[in-house]
Structure formats: structure tokens, C-alpha cells
Protein backbone atom coordinates (compact mmCIF):
# COMPACT_ATOMS: atom_id res chain seq x y z
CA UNK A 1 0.37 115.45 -8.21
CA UNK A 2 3.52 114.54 -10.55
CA UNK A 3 4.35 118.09 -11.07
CA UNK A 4 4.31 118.52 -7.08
CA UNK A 5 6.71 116.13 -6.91
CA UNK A 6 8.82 116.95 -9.07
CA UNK A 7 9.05 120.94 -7.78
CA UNK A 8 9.77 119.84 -4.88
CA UNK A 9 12.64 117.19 -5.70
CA UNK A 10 13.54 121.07 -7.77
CA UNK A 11 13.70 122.68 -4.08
CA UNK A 12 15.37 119.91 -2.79
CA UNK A 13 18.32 119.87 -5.18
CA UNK A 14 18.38 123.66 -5.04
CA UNK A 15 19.01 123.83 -1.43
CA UNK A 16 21.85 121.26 -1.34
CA UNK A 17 24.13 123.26 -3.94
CA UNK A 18 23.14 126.25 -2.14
CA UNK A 19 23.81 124.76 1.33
CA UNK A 20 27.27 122.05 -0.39
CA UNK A 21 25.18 119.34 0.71
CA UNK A 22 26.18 118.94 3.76
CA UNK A 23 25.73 116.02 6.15
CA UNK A 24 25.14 114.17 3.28
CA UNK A 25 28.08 112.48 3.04
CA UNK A 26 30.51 111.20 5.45
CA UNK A 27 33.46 113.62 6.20
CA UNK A 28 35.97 110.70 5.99
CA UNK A 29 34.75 109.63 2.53
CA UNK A 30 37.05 111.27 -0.08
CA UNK A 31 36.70 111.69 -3.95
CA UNK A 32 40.22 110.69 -5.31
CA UNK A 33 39.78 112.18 -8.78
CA UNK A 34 42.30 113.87 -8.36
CA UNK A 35 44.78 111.74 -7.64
CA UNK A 36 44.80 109.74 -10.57
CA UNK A 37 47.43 111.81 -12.32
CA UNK A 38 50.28 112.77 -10.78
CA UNK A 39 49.24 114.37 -7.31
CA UNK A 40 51.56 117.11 -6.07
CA UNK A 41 52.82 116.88 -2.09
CA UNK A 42 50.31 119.07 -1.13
CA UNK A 43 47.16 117.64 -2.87
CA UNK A 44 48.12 114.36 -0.41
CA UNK A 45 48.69 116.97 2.64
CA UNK A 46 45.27 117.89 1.90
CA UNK A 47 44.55 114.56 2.10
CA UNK A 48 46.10 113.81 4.95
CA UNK A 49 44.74 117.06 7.05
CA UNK A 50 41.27 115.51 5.62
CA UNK A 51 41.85 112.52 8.22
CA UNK A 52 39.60 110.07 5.21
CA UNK A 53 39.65 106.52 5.68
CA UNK A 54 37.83 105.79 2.18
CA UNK A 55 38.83 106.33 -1.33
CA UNK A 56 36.02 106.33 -3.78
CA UNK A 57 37.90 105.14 -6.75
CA UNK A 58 41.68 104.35 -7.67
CA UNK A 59 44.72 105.68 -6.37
CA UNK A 60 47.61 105.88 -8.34
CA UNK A 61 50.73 107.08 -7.48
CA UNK A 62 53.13 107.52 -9.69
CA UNK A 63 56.23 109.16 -10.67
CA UNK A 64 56.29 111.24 -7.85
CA UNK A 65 60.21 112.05 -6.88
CA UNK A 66 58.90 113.38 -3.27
CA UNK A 67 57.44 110.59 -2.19
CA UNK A 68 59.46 108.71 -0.07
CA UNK A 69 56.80 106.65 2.35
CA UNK A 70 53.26 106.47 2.74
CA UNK A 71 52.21 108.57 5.55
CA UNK A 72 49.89 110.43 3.67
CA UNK A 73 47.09 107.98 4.06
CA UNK A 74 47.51 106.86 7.67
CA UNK A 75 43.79 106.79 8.32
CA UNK A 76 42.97 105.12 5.05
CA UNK A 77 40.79 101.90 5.69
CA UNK A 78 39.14 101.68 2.16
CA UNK A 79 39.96 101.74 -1.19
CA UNK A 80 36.98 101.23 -3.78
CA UNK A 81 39.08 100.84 -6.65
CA UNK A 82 42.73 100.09 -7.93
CA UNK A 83 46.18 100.52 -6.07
CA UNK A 84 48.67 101.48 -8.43
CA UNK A 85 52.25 102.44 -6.77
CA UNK A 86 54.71 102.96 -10.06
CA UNK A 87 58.06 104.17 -11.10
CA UNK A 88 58.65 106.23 -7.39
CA UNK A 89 62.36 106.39 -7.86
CA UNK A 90 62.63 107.33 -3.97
CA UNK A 91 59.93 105.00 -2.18
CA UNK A 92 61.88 103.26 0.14
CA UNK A 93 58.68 102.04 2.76
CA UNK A 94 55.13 101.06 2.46
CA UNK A 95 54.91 102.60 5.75
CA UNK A 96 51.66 104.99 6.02
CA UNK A 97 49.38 102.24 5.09
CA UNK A 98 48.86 100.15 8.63
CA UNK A 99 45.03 100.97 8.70
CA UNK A 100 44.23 99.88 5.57
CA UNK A 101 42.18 96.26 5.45
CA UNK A 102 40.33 96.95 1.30
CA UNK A 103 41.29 97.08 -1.95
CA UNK A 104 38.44 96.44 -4.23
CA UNK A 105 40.63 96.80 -7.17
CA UNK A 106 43.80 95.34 -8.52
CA UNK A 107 47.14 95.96 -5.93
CA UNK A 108 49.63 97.24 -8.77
CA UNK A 109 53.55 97.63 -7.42
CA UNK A 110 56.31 98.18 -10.06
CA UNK A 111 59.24 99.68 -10.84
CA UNK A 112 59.83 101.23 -7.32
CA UNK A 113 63.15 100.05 -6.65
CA UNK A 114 64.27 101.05 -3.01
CA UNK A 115 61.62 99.31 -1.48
CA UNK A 116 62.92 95.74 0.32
CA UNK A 117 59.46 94.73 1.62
CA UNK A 118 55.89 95.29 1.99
CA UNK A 119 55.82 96.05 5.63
CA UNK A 120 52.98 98.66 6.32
CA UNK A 121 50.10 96.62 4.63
CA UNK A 122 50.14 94.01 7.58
CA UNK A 123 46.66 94.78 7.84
CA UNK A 124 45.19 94.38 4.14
CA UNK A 125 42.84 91.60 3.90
CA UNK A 126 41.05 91.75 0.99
CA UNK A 127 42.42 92.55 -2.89
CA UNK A 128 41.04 91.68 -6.21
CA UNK A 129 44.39 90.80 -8.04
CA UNK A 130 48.18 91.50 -6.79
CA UNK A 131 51.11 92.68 -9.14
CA UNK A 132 54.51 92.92 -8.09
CA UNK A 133 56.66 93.18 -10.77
CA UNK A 134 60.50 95.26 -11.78
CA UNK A 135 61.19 96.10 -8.12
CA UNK A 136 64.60 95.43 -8.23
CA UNK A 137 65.23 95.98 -4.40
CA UNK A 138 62.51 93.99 -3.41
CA UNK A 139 63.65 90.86 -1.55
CA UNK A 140 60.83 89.68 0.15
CA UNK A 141 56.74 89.82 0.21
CA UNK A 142 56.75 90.32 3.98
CA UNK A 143 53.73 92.60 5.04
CA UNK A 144 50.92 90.37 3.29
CA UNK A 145 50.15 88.12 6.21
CA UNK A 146 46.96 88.77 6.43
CA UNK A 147 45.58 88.27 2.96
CA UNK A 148 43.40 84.75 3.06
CA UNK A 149 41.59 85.77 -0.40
CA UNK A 150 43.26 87.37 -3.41
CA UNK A 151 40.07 87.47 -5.62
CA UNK A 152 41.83 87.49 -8.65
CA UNK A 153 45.24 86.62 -10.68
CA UNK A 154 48.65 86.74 -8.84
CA UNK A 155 51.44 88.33 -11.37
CA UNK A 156 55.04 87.97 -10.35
CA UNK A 157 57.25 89.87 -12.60
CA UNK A 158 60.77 90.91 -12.97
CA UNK A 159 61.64 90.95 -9.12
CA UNK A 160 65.37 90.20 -9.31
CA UNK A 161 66.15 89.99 -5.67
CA UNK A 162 62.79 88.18 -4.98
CA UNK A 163 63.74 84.91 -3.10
CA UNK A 164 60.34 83.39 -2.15
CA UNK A 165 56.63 83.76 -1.33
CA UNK A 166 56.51 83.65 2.35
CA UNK A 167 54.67 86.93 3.20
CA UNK A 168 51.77 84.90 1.38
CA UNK A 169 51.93 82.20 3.75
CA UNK A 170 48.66 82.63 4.94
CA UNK A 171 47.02 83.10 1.56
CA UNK A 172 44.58 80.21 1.18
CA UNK A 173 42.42 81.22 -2.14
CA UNK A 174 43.73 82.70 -5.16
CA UNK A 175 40.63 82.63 -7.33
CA UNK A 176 42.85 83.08 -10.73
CA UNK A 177 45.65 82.02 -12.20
CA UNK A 178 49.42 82.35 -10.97
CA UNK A 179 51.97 83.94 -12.88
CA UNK A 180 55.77 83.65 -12.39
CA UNK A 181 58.49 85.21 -14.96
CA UNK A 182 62.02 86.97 -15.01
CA UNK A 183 62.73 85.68 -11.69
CA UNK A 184 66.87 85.18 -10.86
CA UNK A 185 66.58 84.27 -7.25
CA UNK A 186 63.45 82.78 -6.88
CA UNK A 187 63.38 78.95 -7.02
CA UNK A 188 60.54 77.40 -5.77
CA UNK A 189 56.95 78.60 -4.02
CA UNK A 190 58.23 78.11 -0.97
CA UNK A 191 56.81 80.44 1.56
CA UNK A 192 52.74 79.71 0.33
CA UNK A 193 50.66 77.83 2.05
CA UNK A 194 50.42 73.88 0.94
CA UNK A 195 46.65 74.21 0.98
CA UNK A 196 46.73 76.98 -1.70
CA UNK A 197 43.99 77.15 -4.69
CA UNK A 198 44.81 78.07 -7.76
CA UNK A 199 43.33 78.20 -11.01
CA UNK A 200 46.00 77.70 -13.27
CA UNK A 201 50.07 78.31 -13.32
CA UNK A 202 52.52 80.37 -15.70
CA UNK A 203 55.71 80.28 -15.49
CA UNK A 204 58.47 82.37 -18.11
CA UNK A 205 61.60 83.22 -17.94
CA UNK A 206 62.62 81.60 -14.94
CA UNK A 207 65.15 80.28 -13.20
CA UNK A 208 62.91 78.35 -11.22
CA UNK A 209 63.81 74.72 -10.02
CA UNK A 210 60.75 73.22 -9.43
CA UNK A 211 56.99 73.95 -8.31
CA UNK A 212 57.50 72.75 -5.01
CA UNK A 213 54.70 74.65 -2.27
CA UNK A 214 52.20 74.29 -4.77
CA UNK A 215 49.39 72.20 -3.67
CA UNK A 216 48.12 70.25 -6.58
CA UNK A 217 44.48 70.76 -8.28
CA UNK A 218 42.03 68.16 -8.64
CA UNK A 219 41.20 70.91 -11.89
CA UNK A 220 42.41 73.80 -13.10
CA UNK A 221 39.68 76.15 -15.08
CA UNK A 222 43.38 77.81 -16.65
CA UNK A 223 46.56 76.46 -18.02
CA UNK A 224 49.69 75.23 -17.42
CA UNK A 225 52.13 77.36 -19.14
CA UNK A 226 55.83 77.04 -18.35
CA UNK A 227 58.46 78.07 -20.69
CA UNK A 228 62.23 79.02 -21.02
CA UNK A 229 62.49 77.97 -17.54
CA UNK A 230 66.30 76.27 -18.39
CA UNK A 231 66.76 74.47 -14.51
CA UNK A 232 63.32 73.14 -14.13
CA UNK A 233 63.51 69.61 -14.38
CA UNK A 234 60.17 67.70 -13.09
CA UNK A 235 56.39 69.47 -13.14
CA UNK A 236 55.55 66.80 -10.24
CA UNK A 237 53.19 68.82 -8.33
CA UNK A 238 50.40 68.54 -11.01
CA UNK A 239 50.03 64.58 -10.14
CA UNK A 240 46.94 65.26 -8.41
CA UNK A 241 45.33 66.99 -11.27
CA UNK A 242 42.81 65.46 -13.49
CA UNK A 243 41.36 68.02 -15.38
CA UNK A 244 42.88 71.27 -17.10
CA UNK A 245 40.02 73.29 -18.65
CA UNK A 246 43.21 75.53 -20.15
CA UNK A 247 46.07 74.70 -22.29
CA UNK A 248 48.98 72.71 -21.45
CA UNK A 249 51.87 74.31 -23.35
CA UNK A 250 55.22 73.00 -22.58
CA UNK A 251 57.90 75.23 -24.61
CA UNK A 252 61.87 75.82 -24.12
CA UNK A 253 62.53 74.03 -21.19
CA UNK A 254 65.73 72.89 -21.96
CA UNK A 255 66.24 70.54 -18.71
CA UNK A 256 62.76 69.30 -18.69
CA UNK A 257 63.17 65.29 -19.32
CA UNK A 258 60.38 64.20 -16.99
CA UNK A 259 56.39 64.73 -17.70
CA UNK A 260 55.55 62.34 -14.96
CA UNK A 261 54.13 64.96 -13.14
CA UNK A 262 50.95 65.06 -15.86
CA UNK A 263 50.13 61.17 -15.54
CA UNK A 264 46.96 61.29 -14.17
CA UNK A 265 45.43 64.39 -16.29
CA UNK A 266 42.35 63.05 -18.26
CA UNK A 267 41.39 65.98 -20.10
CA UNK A 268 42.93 69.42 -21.99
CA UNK A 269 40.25 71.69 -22.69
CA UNK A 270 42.38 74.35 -25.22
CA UNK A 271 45.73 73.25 -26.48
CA UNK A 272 48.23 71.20 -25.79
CA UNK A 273 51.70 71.93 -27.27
CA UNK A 274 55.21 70.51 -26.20
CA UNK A 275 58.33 71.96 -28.00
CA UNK A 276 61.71 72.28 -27.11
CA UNK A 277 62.36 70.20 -24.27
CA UNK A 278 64.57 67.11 -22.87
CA UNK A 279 62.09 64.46 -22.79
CA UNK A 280 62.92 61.45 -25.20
CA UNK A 281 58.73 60.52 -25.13
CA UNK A 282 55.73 61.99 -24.45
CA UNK A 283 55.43 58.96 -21.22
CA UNK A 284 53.66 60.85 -18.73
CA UNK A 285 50.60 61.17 -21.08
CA UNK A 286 49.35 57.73 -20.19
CA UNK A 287 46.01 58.77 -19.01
CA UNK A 288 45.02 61.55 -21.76
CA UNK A 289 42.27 61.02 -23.58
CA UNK A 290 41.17 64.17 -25.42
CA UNK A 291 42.57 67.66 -26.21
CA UNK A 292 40.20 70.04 -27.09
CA UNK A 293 42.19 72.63 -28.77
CA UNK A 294 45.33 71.99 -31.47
CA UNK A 295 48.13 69.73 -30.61
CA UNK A 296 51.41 70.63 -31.82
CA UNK A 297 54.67 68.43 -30.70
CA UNK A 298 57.97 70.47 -32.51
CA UNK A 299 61.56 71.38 -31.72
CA UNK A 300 62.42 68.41 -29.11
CA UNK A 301 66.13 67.61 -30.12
CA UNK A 302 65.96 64.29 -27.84
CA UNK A 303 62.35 63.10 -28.81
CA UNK A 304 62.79 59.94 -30.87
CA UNK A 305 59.16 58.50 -30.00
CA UNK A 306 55.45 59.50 -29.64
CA UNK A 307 54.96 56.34 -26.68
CA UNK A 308 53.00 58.13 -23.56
CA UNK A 309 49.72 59.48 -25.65
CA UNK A 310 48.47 56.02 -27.35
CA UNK A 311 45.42 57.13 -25.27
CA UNK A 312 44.04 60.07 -26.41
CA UNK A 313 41.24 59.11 -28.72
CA UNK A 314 40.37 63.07 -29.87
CA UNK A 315 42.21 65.61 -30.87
CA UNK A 316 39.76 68.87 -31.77
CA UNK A 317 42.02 70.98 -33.46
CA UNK A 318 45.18 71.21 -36.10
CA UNK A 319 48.04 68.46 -35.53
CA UNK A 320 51.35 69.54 -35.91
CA UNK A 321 54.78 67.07 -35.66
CA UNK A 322 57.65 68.53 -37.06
CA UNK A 323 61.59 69.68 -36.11
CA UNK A 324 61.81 66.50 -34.41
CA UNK A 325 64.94 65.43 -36.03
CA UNK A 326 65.69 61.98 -33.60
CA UNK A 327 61.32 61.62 -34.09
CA UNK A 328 61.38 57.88 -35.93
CA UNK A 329 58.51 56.35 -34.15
CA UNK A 330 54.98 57.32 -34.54
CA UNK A 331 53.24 54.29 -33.42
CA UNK A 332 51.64 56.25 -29.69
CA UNK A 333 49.49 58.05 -31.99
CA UNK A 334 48.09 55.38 -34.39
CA UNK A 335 44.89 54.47 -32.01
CA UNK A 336 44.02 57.96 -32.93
CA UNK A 337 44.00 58.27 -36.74
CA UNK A 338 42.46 54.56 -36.57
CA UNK A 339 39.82 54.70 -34.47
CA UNK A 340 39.82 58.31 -32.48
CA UNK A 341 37.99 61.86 -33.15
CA UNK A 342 40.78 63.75 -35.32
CA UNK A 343 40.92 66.56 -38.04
CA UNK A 344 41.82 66.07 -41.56
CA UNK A 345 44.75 68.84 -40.90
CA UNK A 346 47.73 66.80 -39.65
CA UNK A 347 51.16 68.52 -40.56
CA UNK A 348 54.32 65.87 -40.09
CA UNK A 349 57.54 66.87 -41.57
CA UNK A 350 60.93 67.93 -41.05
CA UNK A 351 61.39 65.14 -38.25
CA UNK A 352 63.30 61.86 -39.24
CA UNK A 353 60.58 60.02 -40.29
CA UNK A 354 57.68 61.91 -41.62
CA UNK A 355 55.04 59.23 -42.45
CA UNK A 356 51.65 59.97 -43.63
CA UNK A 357 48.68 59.28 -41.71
CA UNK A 358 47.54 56.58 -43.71
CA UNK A 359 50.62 54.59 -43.47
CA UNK A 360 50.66 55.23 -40.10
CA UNK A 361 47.20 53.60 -39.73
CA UNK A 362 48.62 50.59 -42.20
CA UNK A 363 51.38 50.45 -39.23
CA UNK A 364 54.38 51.79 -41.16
CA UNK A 365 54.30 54.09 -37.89
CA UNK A 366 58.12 52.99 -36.64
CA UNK A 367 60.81 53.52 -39.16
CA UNK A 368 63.35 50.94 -37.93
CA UNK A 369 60.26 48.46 -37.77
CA UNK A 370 59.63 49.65 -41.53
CA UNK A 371 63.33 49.11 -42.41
CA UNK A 372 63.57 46.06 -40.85
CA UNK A 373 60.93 44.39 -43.09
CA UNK A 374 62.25 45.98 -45.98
């Protein structure tokens, strides 16, 4: 019986190369392989003619000096893998792409710098990830009103003329973390939706002012990461969040004199590292009780006290104090070494006062209090 089967599953597969299988697969359906390196004009022609609406796998286009819109792929609906548009020197429009609703994949869009907007994908819906990054031209996101659900991480890169978010103003789930750097023009997320979720924020290289548009997170399962981000003064729109299962890392923010914005966050499940900022204390700590990862506290030219973290009571990895040179008053940590969850590794030098951790459980934790009973 087995070997009746099987001949005539033999016959079967015989007579569909023999006959190219047809009817067995939708006309519109196309097989992409192709594409994936450097398509010539008339591979997309043949594409075109083809009238497909899905793509069975990425398409990348890249590096293609002939390609100056997108009208190749006016009947494409479906894409079951990545978008990649790169380095088209002469890609002035997204214009070809009004019937497509699905991108499966990542939505990749660099280094084509003639394009202003993203007009032509007014109908996309659904992507897992967006990156926009070293379009030079691009000024606006305008074209992405109809994405509710990015189901992935939202990279923002290198966009010089980039002013805001507003063609994401409908956007209500971003089900990853947010990433901001080399932006000139772009101050704020103005332009998103209040009601946004997020799952964590970076910000580098930035001129950015402040994190206004961003609706804050009861938790974040990522990090806060902002650094050399020179005008940023306040982080206020993390004073709903009570939980970061992330880091917190705080570095080169050389206006950055206010941590207010943290007050209420309970919890740092990796790191938590603040170096080279404004702030004179650590006062918008108030409410921390553990950190979960290393906690290093270097480089702050105005920091001259630890006040703001006398409540965390455990610290799981290395601690690190040092290029602090106004830091003279240790006493916001003592409640840790005395009575909290902490290391043996604690590094404190190069700061003004560098005590030890036993004198700073003794309570030789202030220098001018130390001097002063001397």
C-alpha cells in the first residue's frame, strides 16, 4: 500500500514539472529572488508587466542610478519580508507604492537623498520595524498615516532636515524601543500621538530639546539611553514611569541639571550610569530602591554630592565614583554600604574626597563635616 502511495505522489510530481505546475499558484504571487541584488530596469518591467501584488521574500533596492520613483510595483499589496530602499542617488518619490498595506519585515530607508517625504505609502498599515536614517533631503515623515502598529523598534538616524514626527501621528503601538540620533533640526516628538507605547527611548547625538510628545510609561521592558544631547535640559516625561526593566544611562549631556523627571522610578533592572552632566546631585533619585546591573557615577564637573539615592538599598553589580572633582559628600549612599544588598567591588577615586567604604559607614561620608571636627 506504501509503495502505491508513494508512485503515485512520483506521477504526481512528474506531471507538474512537465506541465510548470500550473494553477498551482496564484499568478499575482511573485518570487523576488531576484531582486535582492541589484535588479536591472528591466527585471522590475518584468515585474511590473507581471501585474503581482505579493512579494514572497525581501525587496531590496539598492544602488540603482535609474530608479527615480516607484512605479514598478503599483499593484504590490504584500510584502513577506524586508523593505530595504538604499543609496538611490536619484529617488526623488515613493510614488509607485499606493497599494501597498504589508510589510512583514523591517521598512529600511537610507541614504536616498532627493526624497522630501514618504508620500506613496499612505496606505501601509502594518511593518515590523521602521528605519529612516542619512536621507539628507528628507524633511518630513508624511505618507505614514496609516500605520497604528509598528511591531518592532523605530530607528531615527542621521536625517538632517528632519523637523518632526508628524506623519506618525496616528501611530499608537510601537512594540520596541525608540531610537533618536544625529538629528540637527529635530527638537522634540512632536507630531506622535500622546497616547504612544513605547518600550524604551535612545537618544545620541542630538540636538534635541526635550522629550516632549512622548507619553510616559508606567514600565519600560528597555532603557533610557540619552547621551551627547548638549540642549536637552529636563527628561520630565518619564515622571509617570515606575519601572525600567533596561538601563538608565545618562552620559554627556552637558545642559542636563534636572533628573526630576526620574522621581518616581522604583526599579533599574540593568545599569544605571550617570556621567558627564550638569546636575549638582543625584535629587531626582528619591524613590530608587534597587539597580540590578553596575552603577557607575563619573565625569560630572558640577556634582559635589551623592543626596537623591539615600534610597536604594541594592546595588547588584560593580560601583564606580570617580572624576568627580567638586564630589565631597558621600553621605546619600551610606544606607547602602550599612544596611543594603551591595558588592565588595566599589571603586571611589579621583573625585575630591575619595573615602573608603568603611569610613563612609563610620560617617566620615562628608568631607567638610570631617574637617570640621578635625
Amino acid at each position: 500500500m506504501k509503495s502505491r502511495f508513494f508512485l503515485l505522489f512520483l506521477w504526481s510530481l512528474l506531471l507538474c514539472l512537465f506541465s510548470n505546475c500550473e494553477g498551482m499558484f496564484d499568478q499575482n504571487d511573485y518570487d523576488t529572488r531576484f531582486l535582492m541584488v541589484n535588479p536591472s530596469e528591466n527585471n522590475l518591467k518584468e515585474f511590473l508587466n507581471s501585474q503581482s501584488n505579493v512579494i514572497h521574500g525581501d525587496l531590496i533596492l539598492h544602488d540603482l542610478d535609474y530608479l527615480t520613483d516607484l512605479h514598478y510595483f503599483k499593484y504590490l499589496k504584500v510584502i513577506n519580508g524586508e523593505m530595504e530602499l538604499s543609496d538611490n542617488e536619484n529617488l526623488k518619490s515613493m510614488a509607485g507604492l499606493s497599494n501597498l498595506t504589508v510589510i512583514e519585515g523591517r521598512l529600511q530607508i537610507s541614504n536616498n537623498n532627493q526624497i522630501t517625504n514618504l508620500h506613496g505609502l499612505n496606505s501601509l498599515e502594518t511593518i515590523n520595524g521602521l528605519s529612516i536614517t542619512s536621507n539628507l533631503s528628507l524633511g518630513m515623515l508624511t505618507g505614514l498615516e496609516k500605520l497604528v502598529t509598528i511591531n518592532g523598534s523605530v530607528i531615527i538616524s542621521d536625517n538632517t532636515s528632519l523637523l518632526d514626527l508628524s506623519g506618525l501621528k496616528n501611530l499608537k503601538t510601537i512594540d520596541g524601543e525608540i531610537t533618536i540620533s544625529k538629528t540637527q533640526s529635530f527638537k522634540d516628538f512632536s507630531g506622535l500621538d500622546s497616547t504612544v507605547s513605547f518600550k524604551g527611548i535612545k537618544a545620541f547625538n542630538s540636538n534635541i530639546l526635550s522629550f516632549s510628545g512622548l507619553k510616559s510609561q508606567y514600565r519600560l521592558e528597555g532603557d533610557i539611553w540619552i547621551s551627547d544631547c548638549p540642549e536637552l535640559t529636563n527628561i520630565n516625561c518619564f515622571l509617570q514611569t515606575r519601572y525600567v526593566d533596561g538601563s538608565i544611562i545618562l552620559a554627556n549631556n552637558s545642559s542636563l541639571s534636572d533628573l526630576s523627571g526620574l522621581s518616581n522610578i522604583l526599579n533599574i533592572g540593568g545599569a544605571c550610569g550617570i556621567s558627564s552632566g550638569k546636575m549638582a546631585n543625584l535629587k531626582g533619585f528619591e524613590n530608587l530602591n534597587s539597580v540590578e546591573g553596575v552603577l557607575y557615577i563619573k565625569d560630572n564637573d558640577y556634582l559635589y554630592s551623592l543626596d537623591g539615592i539615600e534610597n536604594v538599598d541594592k546595588v547588584s553589580g560593580e560601583i564606580t565614583i570617580t572624576n568627580n572633582f567638586k564630589l565631597k559628600d558621600f553621605c546619600g549612599i551610606r544606607n547602602l554600604f550599612v544596611a543594603g544588598d551591595f558588592k565588595d567591588s566599589v571603586y571611589i577615586y579621583q573625585n575630591q574626597y575619595n573615602p573608603t567604604v568603611d569610613e563612609i559607614v563610620n560617617g566620615e561620608c562628608n568631607q567638610d563635616s570631617l574637617i570640621m571636627r578635625l
